[in-house]
N, C-alpha and C. Protein backbone atom coordinates (compact mmCIF):
# COMPACT_ATOMS: atom_id res chain seq x y z
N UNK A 1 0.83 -1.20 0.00
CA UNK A 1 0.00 0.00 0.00
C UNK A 1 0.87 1.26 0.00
N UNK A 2 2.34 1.28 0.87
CA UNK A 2 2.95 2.54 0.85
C UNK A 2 3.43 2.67 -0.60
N UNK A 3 4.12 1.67 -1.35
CA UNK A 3 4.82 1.40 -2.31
C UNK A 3 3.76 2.30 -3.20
N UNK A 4 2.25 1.65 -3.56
CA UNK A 4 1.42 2.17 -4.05
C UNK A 4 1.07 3.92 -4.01
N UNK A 5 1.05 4.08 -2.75
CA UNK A 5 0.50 5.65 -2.53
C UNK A 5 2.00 6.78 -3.11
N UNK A 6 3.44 6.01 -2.76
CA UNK A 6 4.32 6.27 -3.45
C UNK A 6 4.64 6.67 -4.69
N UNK A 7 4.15 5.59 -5.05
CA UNK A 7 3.95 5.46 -6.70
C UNK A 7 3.46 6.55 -7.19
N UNK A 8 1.92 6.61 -6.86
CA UNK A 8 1.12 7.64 -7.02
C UNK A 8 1.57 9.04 -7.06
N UNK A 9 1.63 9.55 -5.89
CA UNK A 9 2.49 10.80 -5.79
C UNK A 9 3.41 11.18 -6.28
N UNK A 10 4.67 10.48 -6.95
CA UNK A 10 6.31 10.59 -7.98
C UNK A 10 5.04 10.65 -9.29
N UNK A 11 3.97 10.02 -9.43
CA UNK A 11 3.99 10.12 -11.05
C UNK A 11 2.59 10.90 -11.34
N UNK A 12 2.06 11.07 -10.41
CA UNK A 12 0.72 12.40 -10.63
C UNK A 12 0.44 13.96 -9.98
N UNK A 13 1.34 14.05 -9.12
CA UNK A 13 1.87 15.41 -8.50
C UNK A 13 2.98 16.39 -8.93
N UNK A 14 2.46 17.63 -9.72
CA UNK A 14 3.88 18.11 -9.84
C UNK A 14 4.23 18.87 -8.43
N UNK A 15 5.38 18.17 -8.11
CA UNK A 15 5.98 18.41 -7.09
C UNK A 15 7.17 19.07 -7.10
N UNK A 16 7.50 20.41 -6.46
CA UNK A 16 8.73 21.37 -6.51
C UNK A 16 9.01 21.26 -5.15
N UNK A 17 10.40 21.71 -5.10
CA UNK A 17 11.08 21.84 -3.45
C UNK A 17 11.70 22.54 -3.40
N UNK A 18 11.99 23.64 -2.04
CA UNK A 18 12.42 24.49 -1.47
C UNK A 18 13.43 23.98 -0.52
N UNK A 19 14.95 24.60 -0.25
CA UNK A 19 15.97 24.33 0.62
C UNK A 19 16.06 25.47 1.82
N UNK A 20 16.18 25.50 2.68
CA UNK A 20 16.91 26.40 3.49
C UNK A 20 17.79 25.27 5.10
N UNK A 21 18.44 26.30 5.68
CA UNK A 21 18.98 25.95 6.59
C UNK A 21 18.51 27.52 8.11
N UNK A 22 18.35 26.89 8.81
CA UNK A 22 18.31 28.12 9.94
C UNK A 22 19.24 27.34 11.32
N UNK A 23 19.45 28.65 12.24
CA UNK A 23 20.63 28.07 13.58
C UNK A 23 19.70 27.42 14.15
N UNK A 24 20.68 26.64 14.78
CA UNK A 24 19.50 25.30 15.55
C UNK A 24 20.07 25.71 17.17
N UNK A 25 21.01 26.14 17.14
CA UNK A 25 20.86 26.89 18.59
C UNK A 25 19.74 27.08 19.83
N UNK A 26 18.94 27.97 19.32
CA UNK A 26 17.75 27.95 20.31
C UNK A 26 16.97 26.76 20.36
N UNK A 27 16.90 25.97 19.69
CA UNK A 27 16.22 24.30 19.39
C UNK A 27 16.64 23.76 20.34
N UNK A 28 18.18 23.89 19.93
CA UNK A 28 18.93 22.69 20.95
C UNK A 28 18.75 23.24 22.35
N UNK A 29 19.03 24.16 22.68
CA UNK A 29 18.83 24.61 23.69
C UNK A 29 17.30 24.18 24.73
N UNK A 30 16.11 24.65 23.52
CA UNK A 30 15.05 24.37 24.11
C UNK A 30 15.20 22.95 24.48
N UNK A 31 14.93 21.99 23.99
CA UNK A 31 15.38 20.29 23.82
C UNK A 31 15.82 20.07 25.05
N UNK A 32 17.55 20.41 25.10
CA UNK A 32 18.25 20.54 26.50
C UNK A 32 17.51 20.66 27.85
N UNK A 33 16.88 21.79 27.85
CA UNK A 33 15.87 22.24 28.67
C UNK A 33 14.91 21.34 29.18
N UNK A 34 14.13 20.52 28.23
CA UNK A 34 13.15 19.69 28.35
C UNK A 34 13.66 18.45 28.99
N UNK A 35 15.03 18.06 28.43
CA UNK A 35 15.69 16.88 28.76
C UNK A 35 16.39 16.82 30.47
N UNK A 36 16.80 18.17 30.95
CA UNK A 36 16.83 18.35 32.26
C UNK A 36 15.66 18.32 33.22
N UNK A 37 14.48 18.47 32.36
CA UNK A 37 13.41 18.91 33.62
C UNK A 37 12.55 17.28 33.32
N UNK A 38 13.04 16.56 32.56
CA UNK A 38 12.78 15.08 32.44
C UNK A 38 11.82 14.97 31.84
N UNK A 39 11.34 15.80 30.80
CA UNK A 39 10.26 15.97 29.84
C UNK A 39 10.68 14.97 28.58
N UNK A 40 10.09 14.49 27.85
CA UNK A 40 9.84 13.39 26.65
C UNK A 40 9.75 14.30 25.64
N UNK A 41 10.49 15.41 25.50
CA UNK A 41 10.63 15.93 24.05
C UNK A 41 11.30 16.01 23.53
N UNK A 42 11.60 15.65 22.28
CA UNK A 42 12.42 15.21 21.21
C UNK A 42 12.25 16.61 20.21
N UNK A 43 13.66 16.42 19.67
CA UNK A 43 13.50 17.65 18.58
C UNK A 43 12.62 17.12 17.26
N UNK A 44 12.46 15.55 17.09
CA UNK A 44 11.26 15.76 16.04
C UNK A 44 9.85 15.96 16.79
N UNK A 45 10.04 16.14 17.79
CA UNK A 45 8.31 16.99 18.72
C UNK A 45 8.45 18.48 18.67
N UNK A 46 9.77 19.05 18.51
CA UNK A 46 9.72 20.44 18.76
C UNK A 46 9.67 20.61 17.48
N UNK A 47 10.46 20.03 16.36
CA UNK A 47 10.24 20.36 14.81
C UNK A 47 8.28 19.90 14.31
N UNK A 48 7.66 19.56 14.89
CA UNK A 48 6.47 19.02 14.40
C UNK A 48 5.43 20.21 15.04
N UNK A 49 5.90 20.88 16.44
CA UNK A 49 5.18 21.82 16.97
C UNK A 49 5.17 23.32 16.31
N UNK A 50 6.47 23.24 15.49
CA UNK A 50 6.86 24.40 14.74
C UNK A 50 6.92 24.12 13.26
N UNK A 51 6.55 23.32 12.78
CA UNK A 51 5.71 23.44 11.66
C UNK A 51 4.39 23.24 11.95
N UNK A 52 3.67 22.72 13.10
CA UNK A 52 2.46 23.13 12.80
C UNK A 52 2.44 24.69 13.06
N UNK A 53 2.81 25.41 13.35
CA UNK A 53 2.72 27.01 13.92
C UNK A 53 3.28 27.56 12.31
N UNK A 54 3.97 26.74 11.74
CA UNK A 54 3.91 27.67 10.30
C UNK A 54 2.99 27.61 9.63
N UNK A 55 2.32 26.44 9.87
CA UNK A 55 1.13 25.57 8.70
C UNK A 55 0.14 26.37 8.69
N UNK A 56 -0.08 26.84 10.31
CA UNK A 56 -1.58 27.36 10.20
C UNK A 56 -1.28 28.46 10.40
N UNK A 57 -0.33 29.08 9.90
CA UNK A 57 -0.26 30.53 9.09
C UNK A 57 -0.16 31.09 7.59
N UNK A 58 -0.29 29.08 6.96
CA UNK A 58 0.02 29.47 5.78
C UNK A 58 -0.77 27.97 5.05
N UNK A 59 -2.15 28.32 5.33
CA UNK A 59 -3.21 26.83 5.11
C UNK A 59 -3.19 26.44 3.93
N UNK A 60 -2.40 27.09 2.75
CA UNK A 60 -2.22 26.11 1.70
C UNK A 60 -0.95 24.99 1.94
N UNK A 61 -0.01 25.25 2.63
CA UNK A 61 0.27 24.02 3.05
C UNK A 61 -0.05 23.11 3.77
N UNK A 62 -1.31 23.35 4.28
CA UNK A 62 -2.14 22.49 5.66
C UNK A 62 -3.62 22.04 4.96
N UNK A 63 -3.71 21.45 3.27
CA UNK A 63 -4.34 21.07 2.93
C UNK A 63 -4.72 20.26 2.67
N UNK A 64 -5.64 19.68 0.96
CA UNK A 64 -5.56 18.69 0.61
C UNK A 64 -6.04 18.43 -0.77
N UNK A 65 -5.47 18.19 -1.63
CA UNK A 65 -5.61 18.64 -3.23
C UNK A 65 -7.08 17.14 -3.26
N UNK A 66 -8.39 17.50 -3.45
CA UNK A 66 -9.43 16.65 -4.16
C UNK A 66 -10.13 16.76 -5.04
N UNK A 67 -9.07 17.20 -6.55
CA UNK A 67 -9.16 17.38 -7.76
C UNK A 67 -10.39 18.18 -8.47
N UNK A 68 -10.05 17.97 -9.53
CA UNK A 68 -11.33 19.04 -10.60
C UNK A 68 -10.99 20.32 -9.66
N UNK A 69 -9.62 20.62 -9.61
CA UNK A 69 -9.40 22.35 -9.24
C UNK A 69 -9.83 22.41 -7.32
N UNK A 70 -10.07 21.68 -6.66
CA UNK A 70 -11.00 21.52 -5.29
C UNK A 70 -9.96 21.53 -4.76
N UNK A 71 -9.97 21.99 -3.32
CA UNK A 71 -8.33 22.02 -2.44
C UNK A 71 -9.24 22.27 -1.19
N UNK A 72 -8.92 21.59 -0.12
CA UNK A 72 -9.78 21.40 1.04
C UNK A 72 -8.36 21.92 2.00
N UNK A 73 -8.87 23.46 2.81
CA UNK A 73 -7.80 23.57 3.77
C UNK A 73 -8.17 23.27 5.37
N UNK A 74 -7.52 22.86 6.07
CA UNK A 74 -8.20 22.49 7.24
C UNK A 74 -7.76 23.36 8.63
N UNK A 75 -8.61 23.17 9.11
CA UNK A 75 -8.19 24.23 10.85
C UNK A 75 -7.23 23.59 11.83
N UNK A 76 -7.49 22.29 11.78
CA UNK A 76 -6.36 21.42 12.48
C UNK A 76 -4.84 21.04 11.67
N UNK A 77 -4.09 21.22 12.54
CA UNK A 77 -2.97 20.65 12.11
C UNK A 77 -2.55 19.16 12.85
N UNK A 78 -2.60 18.68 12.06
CA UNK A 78 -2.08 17.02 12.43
C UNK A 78 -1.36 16.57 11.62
N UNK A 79 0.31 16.28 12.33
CA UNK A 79 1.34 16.02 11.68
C UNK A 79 1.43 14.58 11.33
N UNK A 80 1.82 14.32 10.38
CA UNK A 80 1.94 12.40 9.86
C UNK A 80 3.78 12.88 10.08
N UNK A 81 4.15 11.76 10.80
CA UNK A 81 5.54 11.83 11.51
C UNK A 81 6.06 10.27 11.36
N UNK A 82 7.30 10.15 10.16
CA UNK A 82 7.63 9.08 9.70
C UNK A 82 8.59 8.71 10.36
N UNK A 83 8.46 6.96 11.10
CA UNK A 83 8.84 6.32 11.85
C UNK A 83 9.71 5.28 11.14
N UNK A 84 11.30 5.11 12.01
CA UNK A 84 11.15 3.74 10.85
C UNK A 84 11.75 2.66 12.16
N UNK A 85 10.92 1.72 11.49
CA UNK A 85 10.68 0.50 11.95
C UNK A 85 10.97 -0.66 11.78
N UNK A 86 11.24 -1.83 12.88
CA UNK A 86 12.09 -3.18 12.41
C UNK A 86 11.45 -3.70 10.77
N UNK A 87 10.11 -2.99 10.47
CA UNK A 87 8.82 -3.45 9.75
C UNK A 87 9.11 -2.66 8.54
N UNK A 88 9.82 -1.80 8.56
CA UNK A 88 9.80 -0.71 7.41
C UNK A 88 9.32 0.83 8.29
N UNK A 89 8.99 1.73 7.50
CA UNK A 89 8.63 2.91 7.29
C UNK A 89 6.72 2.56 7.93
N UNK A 90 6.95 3.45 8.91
CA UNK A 90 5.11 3.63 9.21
C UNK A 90 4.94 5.64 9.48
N UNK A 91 4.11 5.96 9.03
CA UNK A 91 3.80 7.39 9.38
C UNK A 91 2.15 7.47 9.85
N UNK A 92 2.79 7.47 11.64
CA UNK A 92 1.56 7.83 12.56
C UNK A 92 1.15 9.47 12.38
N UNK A 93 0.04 9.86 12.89
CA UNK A 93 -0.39 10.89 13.17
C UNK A 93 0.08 11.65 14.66
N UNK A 94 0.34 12.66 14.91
CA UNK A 94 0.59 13.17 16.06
C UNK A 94 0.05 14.76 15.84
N UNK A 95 -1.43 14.70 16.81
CA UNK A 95 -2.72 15.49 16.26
C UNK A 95 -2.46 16.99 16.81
N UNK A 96 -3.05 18.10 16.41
CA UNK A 96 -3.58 18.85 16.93
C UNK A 96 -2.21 19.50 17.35
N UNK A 97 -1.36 19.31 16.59
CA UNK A 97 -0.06 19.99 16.85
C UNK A 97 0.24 21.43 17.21
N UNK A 98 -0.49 22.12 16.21
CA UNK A 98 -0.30 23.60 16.80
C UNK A 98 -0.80 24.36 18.12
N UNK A 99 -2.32 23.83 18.63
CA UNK A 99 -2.75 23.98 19.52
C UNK A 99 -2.08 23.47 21.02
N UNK A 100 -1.56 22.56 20.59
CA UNK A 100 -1.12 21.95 22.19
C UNK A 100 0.18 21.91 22.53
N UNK A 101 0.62 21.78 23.77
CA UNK A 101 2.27 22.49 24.24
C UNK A 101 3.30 21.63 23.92
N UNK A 102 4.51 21.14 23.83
CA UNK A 102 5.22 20.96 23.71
C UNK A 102 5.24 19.40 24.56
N UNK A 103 5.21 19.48 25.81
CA UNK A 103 4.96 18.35 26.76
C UNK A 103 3.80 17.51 26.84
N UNK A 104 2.83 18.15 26.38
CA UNK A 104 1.85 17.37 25.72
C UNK A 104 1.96 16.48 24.88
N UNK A 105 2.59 17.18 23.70
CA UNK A 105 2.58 16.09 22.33
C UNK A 105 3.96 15.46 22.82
N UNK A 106 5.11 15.87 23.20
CA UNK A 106 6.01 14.84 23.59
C UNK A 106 5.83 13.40 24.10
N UNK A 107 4.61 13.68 25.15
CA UNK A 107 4.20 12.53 25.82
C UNK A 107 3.26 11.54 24.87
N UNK A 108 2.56 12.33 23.88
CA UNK A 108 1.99 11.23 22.57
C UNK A 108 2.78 10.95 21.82
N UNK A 109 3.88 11.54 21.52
CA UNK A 109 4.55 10.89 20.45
C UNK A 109 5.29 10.17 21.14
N UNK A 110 5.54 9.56 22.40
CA UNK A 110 6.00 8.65 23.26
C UNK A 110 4.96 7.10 23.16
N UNK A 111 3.98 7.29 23.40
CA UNK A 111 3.01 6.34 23.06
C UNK A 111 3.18 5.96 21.87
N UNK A 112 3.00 7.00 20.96
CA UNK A 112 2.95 6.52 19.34
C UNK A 112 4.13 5.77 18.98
N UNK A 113 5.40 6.01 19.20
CA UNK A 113 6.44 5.23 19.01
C UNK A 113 6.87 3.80 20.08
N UNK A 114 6.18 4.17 21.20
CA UNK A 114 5.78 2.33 21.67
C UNK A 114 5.44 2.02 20.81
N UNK A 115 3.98 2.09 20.62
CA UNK A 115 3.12 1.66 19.61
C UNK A 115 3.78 0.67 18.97
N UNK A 116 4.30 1.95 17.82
CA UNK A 116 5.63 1.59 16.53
C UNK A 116 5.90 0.61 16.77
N UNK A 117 6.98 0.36 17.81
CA UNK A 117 7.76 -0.47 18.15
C UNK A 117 7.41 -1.84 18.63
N UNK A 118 6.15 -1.69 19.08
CA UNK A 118 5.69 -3.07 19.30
C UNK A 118 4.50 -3.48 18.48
N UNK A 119 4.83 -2.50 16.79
CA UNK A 119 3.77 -2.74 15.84
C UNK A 119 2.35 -3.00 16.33
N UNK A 120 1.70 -2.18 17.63
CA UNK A 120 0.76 -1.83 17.86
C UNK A 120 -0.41 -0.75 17.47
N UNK A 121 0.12 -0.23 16.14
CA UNK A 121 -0.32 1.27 15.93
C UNK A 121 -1.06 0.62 15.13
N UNK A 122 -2.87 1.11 15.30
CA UNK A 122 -4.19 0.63 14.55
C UNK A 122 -4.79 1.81 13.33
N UNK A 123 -5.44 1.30 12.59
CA UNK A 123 -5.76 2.31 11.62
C UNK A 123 -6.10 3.60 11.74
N UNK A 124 -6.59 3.96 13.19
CA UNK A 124 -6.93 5.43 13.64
C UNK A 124 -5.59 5.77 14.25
N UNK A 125 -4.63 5.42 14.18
CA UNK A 125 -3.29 6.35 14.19
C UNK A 125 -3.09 6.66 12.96
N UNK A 126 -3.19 6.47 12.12
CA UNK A 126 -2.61 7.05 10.43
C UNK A 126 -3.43 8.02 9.77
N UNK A 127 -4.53 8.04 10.68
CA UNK A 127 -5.66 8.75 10.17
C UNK A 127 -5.50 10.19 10.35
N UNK A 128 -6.51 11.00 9.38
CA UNK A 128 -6.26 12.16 9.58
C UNK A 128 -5.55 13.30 9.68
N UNK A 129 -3.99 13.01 9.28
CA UNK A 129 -3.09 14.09 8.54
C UNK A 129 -3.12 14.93 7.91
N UNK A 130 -2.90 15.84 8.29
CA UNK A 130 -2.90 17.05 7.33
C UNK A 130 -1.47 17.48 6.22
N UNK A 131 -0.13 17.08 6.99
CA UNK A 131 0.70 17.40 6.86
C UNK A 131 1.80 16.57 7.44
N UNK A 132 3.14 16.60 6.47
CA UNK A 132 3.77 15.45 6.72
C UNK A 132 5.45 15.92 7.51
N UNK A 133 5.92 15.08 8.19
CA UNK A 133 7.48 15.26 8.65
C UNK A 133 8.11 14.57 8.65
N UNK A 134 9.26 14.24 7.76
CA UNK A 134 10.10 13.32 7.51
C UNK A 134 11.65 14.00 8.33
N UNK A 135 12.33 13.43 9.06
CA UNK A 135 13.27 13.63 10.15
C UNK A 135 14.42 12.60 9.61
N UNK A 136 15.40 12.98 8.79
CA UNK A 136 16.52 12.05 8.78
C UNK A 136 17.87 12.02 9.12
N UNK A 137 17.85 13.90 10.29
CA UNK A 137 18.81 14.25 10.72
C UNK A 137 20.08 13.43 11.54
N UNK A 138 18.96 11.87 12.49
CA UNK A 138 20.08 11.37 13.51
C UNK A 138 20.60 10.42 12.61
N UNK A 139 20.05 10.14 10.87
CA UNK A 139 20.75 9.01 10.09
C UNK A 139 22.59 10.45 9.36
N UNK A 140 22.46 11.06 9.45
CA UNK A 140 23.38 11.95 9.80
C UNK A 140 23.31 12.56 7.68
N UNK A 141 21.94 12.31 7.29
CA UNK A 141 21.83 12.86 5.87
C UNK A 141 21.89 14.52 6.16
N UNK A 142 22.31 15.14 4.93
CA UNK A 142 23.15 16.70 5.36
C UNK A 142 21.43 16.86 4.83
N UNK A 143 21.03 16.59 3.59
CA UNK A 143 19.21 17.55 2.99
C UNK A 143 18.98 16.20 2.06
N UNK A 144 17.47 16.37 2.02
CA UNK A 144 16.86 15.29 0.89
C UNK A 144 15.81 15.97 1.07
N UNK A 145 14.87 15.53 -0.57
CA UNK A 145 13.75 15.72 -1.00
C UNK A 145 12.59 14.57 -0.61
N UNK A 146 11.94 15.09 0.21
CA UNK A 146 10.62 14.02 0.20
C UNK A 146 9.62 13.72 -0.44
N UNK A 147 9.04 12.81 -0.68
CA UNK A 147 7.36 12.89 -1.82
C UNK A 147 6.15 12.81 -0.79
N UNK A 148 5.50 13.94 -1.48
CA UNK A 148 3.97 14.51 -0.87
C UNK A 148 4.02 12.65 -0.66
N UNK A 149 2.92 12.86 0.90
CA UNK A 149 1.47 11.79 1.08
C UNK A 149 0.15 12.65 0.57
N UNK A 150 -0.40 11.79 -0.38
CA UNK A 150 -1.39 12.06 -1.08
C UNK A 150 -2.77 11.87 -0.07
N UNK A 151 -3.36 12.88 0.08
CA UNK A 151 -3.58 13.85 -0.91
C UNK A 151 -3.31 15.40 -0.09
N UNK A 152 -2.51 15.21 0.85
CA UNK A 152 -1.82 16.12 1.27
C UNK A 152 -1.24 17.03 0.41
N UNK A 153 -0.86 18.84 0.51
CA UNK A 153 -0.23 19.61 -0.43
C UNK A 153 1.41 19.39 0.32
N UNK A 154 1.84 19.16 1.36
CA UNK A 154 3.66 19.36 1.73
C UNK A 154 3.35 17.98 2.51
N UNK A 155 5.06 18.14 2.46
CA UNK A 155 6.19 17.34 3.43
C UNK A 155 7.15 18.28 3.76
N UNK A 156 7.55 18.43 5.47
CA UNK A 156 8.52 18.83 5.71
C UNK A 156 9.88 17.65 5.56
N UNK A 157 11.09 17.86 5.20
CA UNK A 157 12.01 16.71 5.29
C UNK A 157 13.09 17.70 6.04
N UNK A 158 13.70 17.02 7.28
CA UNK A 158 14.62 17.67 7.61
C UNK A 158 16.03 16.42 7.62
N UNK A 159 17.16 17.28 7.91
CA UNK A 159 18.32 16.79 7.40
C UNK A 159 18.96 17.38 9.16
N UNK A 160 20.61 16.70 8.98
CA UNK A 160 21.04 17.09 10.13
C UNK A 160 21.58 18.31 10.35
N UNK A 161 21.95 18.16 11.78
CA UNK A 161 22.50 19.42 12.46
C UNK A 161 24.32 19.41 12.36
N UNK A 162 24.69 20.79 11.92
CA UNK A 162 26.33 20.48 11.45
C UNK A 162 26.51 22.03 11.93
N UNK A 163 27.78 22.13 11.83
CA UNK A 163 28.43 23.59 12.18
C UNK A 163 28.88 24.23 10.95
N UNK A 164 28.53 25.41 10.64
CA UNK A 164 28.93 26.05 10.50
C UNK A 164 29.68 27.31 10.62
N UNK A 165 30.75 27.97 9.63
CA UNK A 165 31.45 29.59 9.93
C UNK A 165 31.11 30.68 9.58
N UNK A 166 30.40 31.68 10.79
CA UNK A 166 29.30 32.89 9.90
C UNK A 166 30.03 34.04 10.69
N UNK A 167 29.35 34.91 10.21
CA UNK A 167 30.00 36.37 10.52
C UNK A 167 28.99 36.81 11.69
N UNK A 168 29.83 36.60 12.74
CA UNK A 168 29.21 37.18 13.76
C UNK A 168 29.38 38.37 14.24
N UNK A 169 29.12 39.32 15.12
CA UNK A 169 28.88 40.48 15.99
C UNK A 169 30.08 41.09 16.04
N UNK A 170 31.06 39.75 16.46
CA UNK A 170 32.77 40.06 16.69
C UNK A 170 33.59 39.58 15.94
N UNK A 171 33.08 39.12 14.61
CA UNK A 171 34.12 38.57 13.56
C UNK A 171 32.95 37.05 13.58
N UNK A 172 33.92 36.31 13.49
CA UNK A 172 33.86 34.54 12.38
C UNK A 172 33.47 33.83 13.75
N UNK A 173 32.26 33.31 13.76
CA UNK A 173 32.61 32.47 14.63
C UNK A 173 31.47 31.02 14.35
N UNK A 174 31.38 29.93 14.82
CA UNK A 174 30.89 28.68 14.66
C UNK A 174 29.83 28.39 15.40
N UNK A 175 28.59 27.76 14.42
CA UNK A 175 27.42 27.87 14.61
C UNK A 175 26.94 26.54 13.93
N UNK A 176 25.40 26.00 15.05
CA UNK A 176 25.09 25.04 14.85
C UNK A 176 23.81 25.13 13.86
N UNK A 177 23.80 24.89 12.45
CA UNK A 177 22.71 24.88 11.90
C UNK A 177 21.42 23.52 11.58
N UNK A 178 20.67 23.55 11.14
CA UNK A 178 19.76 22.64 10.60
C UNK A 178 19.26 23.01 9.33
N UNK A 179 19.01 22.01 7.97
CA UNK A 179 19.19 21.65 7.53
C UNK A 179 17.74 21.21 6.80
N UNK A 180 16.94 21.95 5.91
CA UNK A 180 15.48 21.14 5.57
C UNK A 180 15.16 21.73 4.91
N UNK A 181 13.80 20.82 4.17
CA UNK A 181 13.46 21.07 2.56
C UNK A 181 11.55 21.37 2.50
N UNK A 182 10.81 21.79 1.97
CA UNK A 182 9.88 21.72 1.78
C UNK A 182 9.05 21.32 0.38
N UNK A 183 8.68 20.46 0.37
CA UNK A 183 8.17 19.76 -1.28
C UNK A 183 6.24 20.19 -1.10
N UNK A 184 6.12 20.74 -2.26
CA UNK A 184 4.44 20.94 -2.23
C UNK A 184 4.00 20.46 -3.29
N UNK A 185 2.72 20.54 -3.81
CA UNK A 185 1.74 20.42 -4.82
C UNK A 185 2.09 21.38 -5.55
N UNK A 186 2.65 21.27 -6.47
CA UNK A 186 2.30 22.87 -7.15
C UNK A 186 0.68 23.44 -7.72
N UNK A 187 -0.05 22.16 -8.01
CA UNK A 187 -1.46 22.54 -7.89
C UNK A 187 -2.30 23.24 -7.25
N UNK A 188 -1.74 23.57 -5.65
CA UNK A 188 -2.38 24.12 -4.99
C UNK A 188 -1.09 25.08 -4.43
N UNK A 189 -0.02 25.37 -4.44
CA UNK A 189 1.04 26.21 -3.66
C UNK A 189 1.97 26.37 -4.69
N UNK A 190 1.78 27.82 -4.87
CA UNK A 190 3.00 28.36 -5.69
C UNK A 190 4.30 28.79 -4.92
N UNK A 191 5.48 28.84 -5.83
CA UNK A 191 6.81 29.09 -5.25
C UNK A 191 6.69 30.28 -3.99
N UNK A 192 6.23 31.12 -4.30
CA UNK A 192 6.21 32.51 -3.75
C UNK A 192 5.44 31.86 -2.26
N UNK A 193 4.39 31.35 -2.48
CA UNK A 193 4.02 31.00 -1.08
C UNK A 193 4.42 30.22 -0.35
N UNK A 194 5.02 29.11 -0.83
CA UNK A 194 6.38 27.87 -0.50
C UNK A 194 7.25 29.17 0.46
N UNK A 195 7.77 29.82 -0.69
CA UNK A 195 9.14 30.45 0.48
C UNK A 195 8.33 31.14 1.50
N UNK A 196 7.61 32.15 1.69
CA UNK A 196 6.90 32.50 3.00
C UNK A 196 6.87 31.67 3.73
N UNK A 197 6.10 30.29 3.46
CA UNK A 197 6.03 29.16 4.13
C UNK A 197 7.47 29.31 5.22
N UNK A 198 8.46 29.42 4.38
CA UNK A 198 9.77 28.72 4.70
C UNK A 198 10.42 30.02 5.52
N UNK A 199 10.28 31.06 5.35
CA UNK A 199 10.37 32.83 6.05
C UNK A 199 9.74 31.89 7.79
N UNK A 200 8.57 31.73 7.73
CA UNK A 200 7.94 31.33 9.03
C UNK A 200 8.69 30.67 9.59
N UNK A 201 8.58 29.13 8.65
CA UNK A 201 8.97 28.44 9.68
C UNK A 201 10.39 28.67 10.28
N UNK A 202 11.56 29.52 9.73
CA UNK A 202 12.61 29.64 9.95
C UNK A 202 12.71 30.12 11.29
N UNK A 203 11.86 31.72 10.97
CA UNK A 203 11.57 32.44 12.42
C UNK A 203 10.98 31.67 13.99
N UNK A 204 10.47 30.63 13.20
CA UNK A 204 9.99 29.79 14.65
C UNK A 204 11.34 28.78 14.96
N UNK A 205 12.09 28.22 14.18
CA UNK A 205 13.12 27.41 14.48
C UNK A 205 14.42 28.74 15.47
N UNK A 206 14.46 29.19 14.54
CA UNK A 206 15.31 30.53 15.43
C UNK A 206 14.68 31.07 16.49
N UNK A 207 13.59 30.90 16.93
CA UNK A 207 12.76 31.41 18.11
C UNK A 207 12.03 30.33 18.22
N UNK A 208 12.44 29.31 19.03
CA UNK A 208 11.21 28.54 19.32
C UNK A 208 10.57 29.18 20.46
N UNK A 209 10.88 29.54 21.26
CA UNK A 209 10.21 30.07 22.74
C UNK A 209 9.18 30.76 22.48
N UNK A 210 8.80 31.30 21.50
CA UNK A 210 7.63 32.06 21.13
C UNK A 210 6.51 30.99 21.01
N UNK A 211 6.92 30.07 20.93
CA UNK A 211 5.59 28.90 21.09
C UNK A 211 5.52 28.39 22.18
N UNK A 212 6.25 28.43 23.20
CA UNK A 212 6.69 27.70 24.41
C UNK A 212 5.38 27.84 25.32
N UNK A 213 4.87 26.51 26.00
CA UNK A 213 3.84 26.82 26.53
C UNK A 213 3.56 26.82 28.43
């Protein structure tokens, strides 16, 4: 069935992609934070909380292309968050992302990846996505392009965290960036709104605390 929906999407979607990189600094930091106070959040929970906070500022990527020109945008953001597994590749849902805090969804996407792991996850976990996150930063890939889940308009794909040498305040100095791509429909999201897309979400990766709950 994935192979299939795969299929589908590489050969009936025109699909374009967008690159950027932003400092992962305040990320890591936040993360850190969570990991001292013994909280279950993972930076693909803080990357899923901050694209939903871009999504639903920018609902053509928080849609769903159902042809003859029709594009269904939705109020919820619910991230499909790709897992991989002794089984292969599964992408659960982890709901209501933008609305709820950080420690919240940490603690579901804790369940959801039991789940995973003990191939417990039932058809109402896959359900209902709006929008997709592909995370291949800890396989230590620098950027890759992902393919839409149909009939979704994006996939976020992120890549890892590396240092770079930028011009700082006081000269040159070394900085931790991240690394990610955004692939849409072009049916329903043109370039111009892709990069806004990508303006947002940057500002929230460089400021996560502005979502902090």
């Amino acid at each position: 069935m994935a192979a299939e929906r795969m299929t589908q999407s590489w050969t009936t979607i025109p699909q374009f992609t967008l690159y950027d990189d932003a400092d992962a600094a305040p990320m890591l930091s936040l993360a850190e934070r969570f990991k001292k106070a013994g909280d279950s959040v993972s930076l693909t929970v803080i990357l899923a909380k901050l694209l939903a906070a871009a999504a639903g500022r920018h609902p053509l990527l928080n849609a769903a292309w159902l042809g003859e020109g029709k594009v269904r945008s939705y109020a919820v953001v619910n991230v499909n968050i790709a897992i991989d597994t002794s089984e292969g590749l599964v992408v659960p849902v982890l709901r209501a992302c933008a609305s709820r805090g950080f420690r919240e969804l940490g603690a579901d996407m804790k369940a959801i990846a039991e789940k995973a792991r003990n191939k417990a996850l039932s058809p109402e976990d896959y359900e209902g996505g709006t929008i997709t996150l592909s995370n291949l930063g800890m396989f230590g890939i620098a950027r890759f392009r992902a393919i839409i889940n149909p009939p979704q308009t994006a996939i976020l794909a992120v890549g890892r965290i590396s240092e770079k040498v930028v011009q700082g305040a006081s000269g040159f100095e070394t900085r931790k960036f991240i690394e990610y791509s955004i692939t849409a429909d072009h049916r329903v999201v043109d370039g111009a709104c892709a990069a806004r897309f990508m303006a947002t979400l940057k500002s929230y990766i460089e400021n996560p605390l502005l979502l902090l709950d």
